[in-house]
C-alpha atoms as a PDB file:
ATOM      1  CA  UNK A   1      19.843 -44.392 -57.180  1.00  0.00           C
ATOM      2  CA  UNK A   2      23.095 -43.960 -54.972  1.00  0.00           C
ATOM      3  CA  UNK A   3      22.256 -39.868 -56.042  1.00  0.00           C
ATOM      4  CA  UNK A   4      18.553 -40.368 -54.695  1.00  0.00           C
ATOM      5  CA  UNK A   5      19.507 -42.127 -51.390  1.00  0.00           C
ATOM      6  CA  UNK A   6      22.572 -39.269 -50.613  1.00  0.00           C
ATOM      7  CA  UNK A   7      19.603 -36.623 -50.990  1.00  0.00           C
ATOM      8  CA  UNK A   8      17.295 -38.193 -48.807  1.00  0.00           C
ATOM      9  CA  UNK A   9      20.080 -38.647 -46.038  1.00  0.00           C
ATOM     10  CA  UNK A  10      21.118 -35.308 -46.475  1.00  0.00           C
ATOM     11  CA  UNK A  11      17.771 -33.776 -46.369  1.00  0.00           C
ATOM     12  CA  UNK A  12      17.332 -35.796 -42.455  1.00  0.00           C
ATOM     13  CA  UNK A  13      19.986 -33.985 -40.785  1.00  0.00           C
ATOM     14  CA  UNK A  14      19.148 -30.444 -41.809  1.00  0.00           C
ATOM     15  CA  UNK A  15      15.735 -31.245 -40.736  1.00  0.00           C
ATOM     16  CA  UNK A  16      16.838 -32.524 -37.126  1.00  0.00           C
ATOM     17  CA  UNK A  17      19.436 -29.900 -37.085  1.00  0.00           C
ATOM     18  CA  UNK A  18      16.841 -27.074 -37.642  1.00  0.00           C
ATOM     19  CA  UNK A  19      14.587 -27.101 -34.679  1.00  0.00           C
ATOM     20  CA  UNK A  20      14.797 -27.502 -30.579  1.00  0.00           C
ATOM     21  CA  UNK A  21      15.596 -29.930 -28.707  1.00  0.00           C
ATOM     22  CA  UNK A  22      13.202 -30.952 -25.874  1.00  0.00           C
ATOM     23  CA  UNK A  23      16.014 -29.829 -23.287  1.00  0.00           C
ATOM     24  CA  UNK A  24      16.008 -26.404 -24.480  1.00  0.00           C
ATOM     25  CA  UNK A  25      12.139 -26.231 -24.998  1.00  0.00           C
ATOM     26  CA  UNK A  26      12.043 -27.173 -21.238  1.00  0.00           C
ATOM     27  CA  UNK A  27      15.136 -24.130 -20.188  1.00  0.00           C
ATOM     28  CA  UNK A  28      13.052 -21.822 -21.803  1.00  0.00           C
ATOM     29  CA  UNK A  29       9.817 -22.872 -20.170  1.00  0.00           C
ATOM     30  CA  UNK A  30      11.602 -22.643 -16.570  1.00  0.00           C
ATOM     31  CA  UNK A  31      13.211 -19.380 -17.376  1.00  0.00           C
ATOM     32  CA  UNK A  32      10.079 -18.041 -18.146  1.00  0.00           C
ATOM     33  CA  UNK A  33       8.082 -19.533 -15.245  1.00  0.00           C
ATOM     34  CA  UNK A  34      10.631 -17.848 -13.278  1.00  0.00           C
ATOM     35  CA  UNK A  35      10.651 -14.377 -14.349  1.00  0.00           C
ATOM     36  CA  UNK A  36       6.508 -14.932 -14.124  1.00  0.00           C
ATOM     37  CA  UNK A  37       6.289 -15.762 -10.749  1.00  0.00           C
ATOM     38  CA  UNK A  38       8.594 -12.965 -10.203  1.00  0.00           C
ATOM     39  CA  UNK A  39       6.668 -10.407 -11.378  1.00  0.00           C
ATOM     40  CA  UNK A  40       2.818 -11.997  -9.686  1.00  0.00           C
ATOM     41  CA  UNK A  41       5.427 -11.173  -6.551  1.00  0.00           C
ATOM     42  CA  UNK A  42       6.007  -7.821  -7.677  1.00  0.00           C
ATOM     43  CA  UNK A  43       2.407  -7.569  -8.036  1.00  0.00           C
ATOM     44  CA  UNK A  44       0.973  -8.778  -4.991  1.00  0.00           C
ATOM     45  CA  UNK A  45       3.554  -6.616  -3.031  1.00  0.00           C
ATOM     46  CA  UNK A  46       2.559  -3.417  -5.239  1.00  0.00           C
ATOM     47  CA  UNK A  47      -1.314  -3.854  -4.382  1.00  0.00           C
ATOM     48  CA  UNK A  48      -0.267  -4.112  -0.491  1.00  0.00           C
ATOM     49  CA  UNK A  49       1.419  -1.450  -0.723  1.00  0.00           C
ATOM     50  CA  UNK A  50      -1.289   0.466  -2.658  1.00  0.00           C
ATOM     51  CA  UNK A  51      -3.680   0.126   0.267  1.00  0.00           C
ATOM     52  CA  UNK A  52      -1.411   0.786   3.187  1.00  0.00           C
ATOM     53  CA  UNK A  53      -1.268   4.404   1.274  1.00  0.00           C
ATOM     54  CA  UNK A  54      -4.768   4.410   1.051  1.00  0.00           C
ATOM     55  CA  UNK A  55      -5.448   3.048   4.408  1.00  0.00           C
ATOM     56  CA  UNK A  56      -2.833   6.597   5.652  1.00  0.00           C
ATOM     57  CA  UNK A  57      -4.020   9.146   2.788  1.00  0.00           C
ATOM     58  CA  UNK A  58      -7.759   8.047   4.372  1.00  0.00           C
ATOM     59  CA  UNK A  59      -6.405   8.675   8.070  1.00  0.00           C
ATOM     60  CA  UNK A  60      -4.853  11.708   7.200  1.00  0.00           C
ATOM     61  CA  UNK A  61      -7.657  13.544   5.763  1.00  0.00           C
ATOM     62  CA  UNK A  62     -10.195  12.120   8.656  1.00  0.00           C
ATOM     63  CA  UNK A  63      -7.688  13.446  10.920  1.00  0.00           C
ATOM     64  CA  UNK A  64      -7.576  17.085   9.502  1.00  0.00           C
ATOM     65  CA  UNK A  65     -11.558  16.895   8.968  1.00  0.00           C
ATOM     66  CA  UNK A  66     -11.889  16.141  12.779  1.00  0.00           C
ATOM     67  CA  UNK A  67      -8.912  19.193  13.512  1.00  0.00           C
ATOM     68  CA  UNK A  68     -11.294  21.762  11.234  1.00  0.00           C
ATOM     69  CA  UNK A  69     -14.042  20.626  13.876  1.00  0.00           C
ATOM     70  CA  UNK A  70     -12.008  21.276  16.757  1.00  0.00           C
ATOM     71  CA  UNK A  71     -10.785  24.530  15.244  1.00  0.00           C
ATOM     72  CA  UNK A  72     -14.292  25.569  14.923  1.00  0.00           C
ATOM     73  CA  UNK A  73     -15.967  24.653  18.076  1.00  0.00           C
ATOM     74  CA  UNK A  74     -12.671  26.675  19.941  1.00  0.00           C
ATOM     75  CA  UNK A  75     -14.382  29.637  19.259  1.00  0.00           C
ATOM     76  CA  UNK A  76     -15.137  30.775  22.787  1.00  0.00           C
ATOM     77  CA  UNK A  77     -15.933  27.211  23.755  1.00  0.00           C
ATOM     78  CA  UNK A  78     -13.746  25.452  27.039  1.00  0.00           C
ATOM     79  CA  UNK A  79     -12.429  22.238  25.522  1.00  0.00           C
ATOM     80  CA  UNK A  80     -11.781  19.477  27.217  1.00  0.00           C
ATOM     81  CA  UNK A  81      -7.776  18.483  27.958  1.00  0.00           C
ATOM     82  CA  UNK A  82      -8.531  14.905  25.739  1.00  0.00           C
ATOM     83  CA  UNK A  83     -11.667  13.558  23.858  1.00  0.00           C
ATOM     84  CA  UNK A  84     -11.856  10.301  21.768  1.00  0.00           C
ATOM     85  CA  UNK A  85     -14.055   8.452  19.436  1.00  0.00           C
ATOM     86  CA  UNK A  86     -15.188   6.492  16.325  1.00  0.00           C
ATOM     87  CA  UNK A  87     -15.574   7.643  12.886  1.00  0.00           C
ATOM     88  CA  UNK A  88     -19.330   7.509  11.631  1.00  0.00           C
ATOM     89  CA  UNK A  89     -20.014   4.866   9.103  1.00  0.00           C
ATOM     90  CA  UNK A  90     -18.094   4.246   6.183  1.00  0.00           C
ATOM     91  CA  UNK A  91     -15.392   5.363   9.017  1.00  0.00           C
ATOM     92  CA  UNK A  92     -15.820   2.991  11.555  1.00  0.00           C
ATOM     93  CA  UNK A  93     -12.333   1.057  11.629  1.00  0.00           C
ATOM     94  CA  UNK A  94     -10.733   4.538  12.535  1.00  0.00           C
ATOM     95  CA  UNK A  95     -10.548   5.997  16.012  1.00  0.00           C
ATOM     96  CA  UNK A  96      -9.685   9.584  16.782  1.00  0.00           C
ATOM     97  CA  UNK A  97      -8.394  11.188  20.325  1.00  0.00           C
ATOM     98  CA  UNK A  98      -7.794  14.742  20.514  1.00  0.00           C
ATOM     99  CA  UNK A  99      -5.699  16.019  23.478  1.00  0.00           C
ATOM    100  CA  UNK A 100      -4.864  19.993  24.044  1.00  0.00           C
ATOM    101  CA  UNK A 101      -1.096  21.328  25.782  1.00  0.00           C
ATOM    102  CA  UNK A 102      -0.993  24.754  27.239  1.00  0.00           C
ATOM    103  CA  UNK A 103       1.701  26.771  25.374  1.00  0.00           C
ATOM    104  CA  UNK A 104       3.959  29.646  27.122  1.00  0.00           C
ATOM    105  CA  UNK A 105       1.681  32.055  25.806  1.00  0.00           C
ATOM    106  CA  UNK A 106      -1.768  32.166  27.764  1.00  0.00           C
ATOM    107  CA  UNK A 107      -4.111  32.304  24.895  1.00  0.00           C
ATOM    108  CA  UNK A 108      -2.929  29.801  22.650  1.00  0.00           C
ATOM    109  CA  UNK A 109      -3.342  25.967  23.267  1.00  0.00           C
ATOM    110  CA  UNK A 110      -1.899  23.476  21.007  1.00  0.00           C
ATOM    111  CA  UNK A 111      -4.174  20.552  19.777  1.00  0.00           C
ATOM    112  CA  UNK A 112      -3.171  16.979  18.361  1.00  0.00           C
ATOM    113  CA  UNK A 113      -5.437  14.901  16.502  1.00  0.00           C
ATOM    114  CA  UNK A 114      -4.478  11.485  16.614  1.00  0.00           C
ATOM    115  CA  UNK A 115      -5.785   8.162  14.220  1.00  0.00           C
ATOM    116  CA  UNK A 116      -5.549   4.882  14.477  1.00  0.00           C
ATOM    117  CA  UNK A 117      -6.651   1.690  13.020  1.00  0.00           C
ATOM    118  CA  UNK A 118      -5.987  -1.921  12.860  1.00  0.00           C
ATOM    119  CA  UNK A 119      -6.201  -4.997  14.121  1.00  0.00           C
ATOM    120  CA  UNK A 120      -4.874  -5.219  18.194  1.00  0.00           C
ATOM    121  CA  UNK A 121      -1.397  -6.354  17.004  1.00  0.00           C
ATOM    122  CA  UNK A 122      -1.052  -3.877  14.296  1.00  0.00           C
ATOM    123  CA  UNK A 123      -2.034  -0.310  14.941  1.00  0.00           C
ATOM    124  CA  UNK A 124      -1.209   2.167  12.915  1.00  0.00           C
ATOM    125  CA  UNK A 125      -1.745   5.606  13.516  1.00  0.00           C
ATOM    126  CA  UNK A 126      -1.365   9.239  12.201  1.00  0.00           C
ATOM    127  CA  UNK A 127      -0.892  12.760  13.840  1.00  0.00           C
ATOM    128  CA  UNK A 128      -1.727  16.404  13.456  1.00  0.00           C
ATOM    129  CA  UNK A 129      -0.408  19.237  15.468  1.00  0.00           C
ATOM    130  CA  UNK A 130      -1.719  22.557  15.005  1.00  0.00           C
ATOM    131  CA  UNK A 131      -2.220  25.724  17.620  1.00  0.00           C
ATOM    132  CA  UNK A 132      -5.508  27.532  18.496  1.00  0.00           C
ATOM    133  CA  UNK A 133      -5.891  31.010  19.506  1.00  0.00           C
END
């Protein structure tokens, strides 16, 4: 009997030995909430990010479109020292000025194409230089 009981008491601590205790459970469980809520941070900041860049690559390529129009309507045409305007529709949150600088040689004028858009507080804006003969 004295054999029987030694076993049993034996065979308790390994078993309470073997596993976690609720302190480390809980470690574990804040570490990883931690690195988590890291990374949704990460995340969030990557998508704002992602559509600045589109909000720009957008701008850009509306401001080239509207320099190939100006480019194309030079063509023995007198254009005015500044225009401005809205983007058609799906556009309409971008705004365009053009404004043309006499260069040092008589026949060629320089023309920028600016964009903007935002809210009052935060405009951005992009620009494109380019010469016309």
């Amino acid at each position: 009997m004295a054999l029987r009981s030694a076993y049993i008491n034996n065979r308790s601590r390994s078993n309470s030995a073997a596993g976690f205790t609720l302190l480390e459970v809980m470690i574990a469980i804040a570490i990883i909430s931690i690195a988590l809520i890291s990374l949704q941070a990460l995340n969030i900041r990557t998508i704002a990010i992602h559509e600045r860049l589109q909000r720009i690559t957008q701008a850009t390529l509306l401001a080239q479109h509207k320099l190939s129009e100006v480019e194309s309507l030079a063509d023995g045409i007198a254009l005015q020292d500044e225009d401005q305007g809205v983007f058609e529709e799906p556009f309409e949150q971008y705004k365009w000025q053009t404004s043309f600088t006499d260069t040092p040689l008589d026949s060629v004028r320089m023309v920028t194409v600016d964009v903007t858009w935002g809210d009052g507080e935060k405009n951005e804006s992009v620009s494109i230089d380019s010469f016309i003969f």
